[in-house]
N, C-alpha and C. Protein backbone atom coordinates (compact mmCIF):
# COMPACT_ATOMS: atom_id res chain seq x y z
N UNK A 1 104.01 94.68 109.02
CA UNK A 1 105.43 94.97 109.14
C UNK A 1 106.18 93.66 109.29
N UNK A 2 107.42 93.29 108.94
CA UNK A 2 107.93 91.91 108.51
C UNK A 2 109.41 92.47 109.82
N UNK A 3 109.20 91.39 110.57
CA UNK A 3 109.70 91.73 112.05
C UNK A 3 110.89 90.40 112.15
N UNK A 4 111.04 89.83 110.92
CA UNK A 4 112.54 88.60 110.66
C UNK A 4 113.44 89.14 109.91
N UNK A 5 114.79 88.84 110.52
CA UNK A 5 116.28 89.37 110.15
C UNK A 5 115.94 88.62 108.48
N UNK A 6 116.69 88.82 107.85
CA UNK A 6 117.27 87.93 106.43
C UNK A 6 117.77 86.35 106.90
N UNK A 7 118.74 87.57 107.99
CA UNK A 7 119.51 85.80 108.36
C UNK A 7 118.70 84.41 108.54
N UNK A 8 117.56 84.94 109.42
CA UNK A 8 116.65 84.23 110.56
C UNK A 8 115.98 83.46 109.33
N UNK A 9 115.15 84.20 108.44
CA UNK A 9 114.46 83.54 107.10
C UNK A 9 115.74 82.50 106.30
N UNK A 10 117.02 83.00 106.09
CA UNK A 10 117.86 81.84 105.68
C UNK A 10 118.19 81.02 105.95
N UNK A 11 117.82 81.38 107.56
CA UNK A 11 119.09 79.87 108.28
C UNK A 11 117.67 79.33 108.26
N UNK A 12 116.42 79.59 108.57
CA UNK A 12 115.65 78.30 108.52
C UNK A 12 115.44 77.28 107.32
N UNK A 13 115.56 77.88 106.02
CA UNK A 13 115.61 77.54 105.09
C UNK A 13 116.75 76.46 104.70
N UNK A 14 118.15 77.30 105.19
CA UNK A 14 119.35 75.97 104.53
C UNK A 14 119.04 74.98 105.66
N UNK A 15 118.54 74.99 107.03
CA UNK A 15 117.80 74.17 107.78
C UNK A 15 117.42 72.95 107.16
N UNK A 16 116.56 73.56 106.53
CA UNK A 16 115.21 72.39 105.86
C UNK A 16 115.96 72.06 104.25
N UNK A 17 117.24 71.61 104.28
CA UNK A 17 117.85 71.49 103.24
C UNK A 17 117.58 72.04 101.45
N UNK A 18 117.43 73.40 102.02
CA UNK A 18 116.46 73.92 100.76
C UNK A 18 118.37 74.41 99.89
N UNK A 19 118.71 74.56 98.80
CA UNK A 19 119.98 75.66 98.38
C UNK A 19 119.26 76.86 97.55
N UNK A 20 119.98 77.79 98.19
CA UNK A 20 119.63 78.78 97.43
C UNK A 20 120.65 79.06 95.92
N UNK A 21 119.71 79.60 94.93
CA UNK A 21 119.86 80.04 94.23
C UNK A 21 120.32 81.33 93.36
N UNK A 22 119.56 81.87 94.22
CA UNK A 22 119.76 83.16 93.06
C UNK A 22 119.19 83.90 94.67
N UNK A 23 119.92 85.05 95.08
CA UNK A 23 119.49 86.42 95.38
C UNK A 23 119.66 87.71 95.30
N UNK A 24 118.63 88.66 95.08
CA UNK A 24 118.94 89.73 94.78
C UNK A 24 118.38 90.88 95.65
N UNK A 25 118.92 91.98 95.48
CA UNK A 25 118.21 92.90 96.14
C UNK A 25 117.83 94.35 95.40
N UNK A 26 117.10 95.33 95.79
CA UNK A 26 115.97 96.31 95.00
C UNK A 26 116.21 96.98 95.59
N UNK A 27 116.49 99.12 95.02
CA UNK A 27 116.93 100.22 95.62
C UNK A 27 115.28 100.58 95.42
N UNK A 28 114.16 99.97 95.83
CA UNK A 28 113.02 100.06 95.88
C UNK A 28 111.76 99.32 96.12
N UNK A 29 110.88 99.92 96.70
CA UNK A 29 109.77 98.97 97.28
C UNK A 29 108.32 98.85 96.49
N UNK A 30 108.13 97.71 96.12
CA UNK A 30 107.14 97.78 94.97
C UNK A 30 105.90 98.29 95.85
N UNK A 31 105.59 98.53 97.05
CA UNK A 31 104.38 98.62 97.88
C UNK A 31 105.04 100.15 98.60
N UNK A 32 103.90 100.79 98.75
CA UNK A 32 104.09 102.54 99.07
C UNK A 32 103.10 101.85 100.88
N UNK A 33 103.93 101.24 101.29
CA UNK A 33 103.52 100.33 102.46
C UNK A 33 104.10 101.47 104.36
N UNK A 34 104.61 102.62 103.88
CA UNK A 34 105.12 103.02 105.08
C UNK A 34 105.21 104.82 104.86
N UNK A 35 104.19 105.41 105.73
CA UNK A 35 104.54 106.87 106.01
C UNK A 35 105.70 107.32 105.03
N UNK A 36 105.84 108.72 104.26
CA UNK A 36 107.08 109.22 104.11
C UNK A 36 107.54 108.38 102.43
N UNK A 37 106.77 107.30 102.15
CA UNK A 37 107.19 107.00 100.95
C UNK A 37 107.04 108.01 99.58
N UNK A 38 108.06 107.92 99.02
CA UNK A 38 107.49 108.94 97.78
C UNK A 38 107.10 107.92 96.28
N UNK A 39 107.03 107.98 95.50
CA UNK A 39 106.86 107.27 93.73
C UNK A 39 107.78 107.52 93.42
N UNK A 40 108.64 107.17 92.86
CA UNK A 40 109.62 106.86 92.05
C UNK A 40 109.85 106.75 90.81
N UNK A 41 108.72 105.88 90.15
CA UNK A 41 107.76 105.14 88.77
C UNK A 41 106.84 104.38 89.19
N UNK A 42 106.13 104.07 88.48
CA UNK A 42 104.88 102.94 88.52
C UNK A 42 105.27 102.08 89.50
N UNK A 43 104.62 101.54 90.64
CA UNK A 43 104.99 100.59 91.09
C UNK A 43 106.22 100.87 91.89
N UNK A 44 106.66 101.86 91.71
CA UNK A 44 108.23 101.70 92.51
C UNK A 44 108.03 103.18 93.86
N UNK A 45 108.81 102.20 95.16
CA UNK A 45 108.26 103.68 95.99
C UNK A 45 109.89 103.37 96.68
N UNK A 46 110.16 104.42 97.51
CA UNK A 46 111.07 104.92 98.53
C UNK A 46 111.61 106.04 99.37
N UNK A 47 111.92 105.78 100.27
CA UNK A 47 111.95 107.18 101.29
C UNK A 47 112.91 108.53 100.59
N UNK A 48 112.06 109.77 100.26
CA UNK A 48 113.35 110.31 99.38
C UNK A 48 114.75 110.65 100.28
N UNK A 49 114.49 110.58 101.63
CA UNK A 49 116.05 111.18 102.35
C UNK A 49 117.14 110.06 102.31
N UNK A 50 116.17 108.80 102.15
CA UNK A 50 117.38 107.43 102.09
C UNK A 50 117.90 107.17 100.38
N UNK A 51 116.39 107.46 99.39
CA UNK A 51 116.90 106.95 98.39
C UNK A 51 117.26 106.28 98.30
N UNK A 52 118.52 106.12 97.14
CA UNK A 52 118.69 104.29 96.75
C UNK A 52 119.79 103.53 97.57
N UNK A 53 120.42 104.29 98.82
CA UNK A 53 121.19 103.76 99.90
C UNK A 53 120.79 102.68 100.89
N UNK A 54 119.65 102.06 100.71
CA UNK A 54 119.42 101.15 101.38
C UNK A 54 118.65 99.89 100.42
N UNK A 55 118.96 98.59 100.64
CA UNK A 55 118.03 97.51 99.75
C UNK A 55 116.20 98.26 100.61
N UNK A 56 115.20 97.88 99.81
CA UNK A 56 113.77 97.78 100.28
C UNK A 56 113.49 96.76 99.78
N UNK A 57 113.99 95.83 98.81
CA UNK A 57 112.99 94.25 98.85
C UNK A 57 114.44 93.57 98.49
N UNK A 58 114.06 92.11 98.79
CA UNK A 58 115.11 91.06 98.37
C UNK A 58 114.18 89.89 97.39
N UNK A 59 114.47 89.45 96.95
CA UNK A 59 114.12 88.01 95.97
C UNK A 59 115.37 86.99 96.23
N UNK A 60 114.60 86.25 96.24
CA UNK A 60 115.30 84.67 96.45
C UNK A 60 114.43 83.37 95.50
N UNK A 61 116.05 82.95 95.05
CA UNK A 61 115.02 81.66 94.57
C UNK A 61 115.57 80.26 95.22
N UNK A 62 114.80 79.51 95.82
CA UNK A 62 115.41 78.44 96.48
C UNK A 62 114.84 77.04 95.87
N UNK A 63 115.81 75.86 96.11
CA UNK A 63 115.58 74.84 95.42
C UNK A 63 115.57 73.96 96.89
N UNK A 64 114.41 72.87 96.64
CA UNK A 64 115.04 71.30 97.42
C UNK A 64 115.72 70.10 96.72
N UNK A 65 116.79 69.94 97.36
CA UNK A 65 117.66 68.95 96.80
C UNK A 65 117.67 67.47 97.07
């Protein structure tokens, strides 16, 4: 279970003078990682009572400058 805010993972990052790039976020979780998940498609899972109302993964691409 991944127990860090977004924020907490960013601010350490612009910290260590990294810039971000590119982020995005997913109305789905590529990993059927938690009780209650349903399939969606291949690879794609999420809770059906939340559906696509909540992000389940983020991507980031970060650079050092």
């Amino acid at each position: 279970w991944w127990n860090h805010p977004i924020a907490e993972v960013m601010s350490i990052l612009l910290e260590e003078g990294l810039t971000l790039k590119k982020f995005n976020e997913y109305d789905y979780s590529a990993y059927d990682c938690l009780p209650g998940m349903e399939t969606i498609a291949d690879g794609r899972y999420r809770f059906p009572h939340l559906r696509d109302t909540i992000p389940y993964m983020y991507s980031m691409v970060w650079v050092k400058s």
